[in-house]
Protein backbone atom coordinates (compact mmCIF):
# COMPACT_ATOMS: atom_id res chain seq x y z
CA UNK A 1 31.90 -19.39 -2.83
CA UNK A 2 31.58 -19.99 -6.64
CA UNK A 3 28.03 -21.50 -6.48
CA UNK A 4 26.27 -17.96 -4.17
CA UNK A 5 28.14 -15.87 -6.56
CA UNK A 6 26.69 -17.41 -9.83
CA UNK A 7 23.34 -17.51 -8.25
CA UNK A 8 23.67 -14.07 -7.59
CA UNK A 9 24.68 -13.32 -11.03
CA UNK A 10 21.37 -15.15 -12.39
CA UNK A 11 19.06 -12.94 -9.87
CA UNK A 12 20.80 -9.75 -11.35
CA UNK A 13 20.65 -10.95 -14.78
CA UNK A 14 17.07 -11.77 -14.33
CA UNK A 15 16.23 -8.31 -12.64
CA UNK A 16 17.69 -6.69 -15.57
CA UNK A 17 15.16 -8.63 -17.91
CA UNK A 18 12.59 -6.25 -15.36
CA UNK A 19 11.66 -9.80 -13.76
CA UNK A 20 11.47 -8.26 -9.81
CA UNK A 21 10.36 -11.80 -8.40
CA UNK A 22 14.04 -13.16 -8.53
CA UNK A 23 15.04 -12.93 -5.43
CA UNK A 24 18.52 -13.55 -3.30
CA UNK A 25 18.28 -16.01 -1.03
CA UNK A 26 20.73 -14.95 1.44
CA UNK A 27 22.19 -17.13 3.85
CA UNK A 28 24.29 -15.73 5.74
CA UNK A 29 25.67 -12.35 7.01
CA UNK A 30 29.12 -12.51 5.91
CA UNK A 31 29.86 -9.58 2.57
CA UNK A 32 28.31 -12.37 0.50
CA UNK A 33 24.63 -11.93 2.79
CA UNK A 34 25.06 -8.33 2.82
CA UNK A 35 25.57 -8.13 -1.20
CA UNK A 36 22.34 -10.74 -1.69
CA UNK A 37 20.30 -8.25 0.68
CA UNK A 38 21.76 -5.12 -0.77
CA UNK A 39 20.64 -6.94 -4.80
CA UNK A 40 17.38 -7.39 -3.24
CA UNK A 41 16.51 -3.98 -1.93
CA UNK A 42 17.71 -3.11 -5.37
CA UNK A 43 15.51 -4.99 -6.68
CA UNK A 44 12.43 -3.68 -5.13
CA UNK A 45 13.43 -0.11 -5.29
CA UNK A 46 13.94 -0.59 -9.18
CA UNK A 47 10.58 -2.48 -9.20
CA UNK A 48 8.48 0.50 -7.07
CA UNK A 49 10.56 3.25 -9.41
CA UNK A 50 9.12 1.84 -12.70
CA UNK A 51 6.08 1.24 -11.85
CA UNK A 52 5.98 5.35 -10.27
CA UNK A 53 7.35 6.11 -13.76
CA UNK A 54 4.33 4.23 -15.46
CA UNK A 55 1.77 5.78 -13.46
CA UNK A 56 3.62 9.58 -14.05
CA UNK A 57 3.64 8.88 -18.05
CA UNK A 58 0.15 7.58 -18.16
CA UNK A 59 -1.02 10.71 -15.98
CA UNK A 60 0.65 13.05 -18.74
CA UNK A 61 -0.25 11.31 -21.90
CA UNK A 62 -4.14 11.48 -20.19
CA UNK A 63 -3.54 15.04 -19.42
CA UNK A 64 -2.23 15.97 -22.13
CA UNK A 65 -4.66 14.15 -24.60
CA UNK A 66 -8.16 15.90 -22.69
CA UNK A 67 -5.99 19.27 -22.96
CA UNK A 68 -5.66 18.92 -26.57
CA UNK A 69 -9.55 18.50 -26.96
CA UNK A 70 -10.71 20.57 -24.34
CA UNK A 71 -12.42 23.02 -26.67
CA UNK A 72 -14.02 20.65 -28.88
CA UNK A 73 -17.83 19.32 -29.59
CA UNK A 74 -17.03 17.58 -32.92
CA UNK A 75 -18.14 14.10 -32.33
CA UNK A 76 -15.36 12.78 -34.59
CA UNK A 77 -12.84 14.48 -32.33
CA UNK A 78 -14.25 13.10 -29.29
CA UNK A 79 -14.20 9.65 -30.21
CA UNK A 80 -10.42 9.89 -31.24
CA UNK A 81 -10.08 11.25 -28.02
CA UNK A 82 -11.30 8.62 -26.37
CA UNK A 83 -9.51 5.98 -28.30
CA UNK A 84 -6.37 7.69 -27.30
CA UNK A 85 -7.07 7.55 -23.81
CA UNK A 86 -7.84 4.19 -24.03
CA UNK A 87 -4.40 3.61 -25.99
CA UNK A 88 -3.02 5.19 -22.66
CA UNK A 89 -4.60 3.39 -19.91
């Protein structure tokens, strides 16, 4: 039972350093199965919610960068603003 739990421990220790591949491999449905699923649909939720997160930041930094140049034709504005979209994407 020692050897499933430490390789459990590695998998979450590795998820925490945001590396989603590490995966469970779960081998049997006893509580010890159920926790290595459970860490793995952890995993991927944690995995789908920060990459959501990304996209939602980048969407408002972009937004918010063409709203704060909206009403300008000064060439030197324009090319800042499109540096700082670029910074974005």
């Amino acid at each position: 039972m020692i050897i499933p739990l430490r390789k459990m421990i590695n998998v979450a220790e590795n998820i925490s350093d945001l590396n989603f591949d590490a995966k469970v491999e779960v081998e049997s449905q006893d509580e010890l199965g159920q926790l290595g699923v459970a860490i793995n649909k952890m995993s991927g939720h944690l995995e789908e919610n920060l990459v959501q997160l990304q996209e939602d930041i980048e969407n408002t930094l972009s937004s918010a960068i063409n709203d704060a140049f909206k009403d300008t034709e000064d060439p030197d504005s324009l090319s800042i603003r499109e540096r700082a979209l670029k910074q974005v994407a």
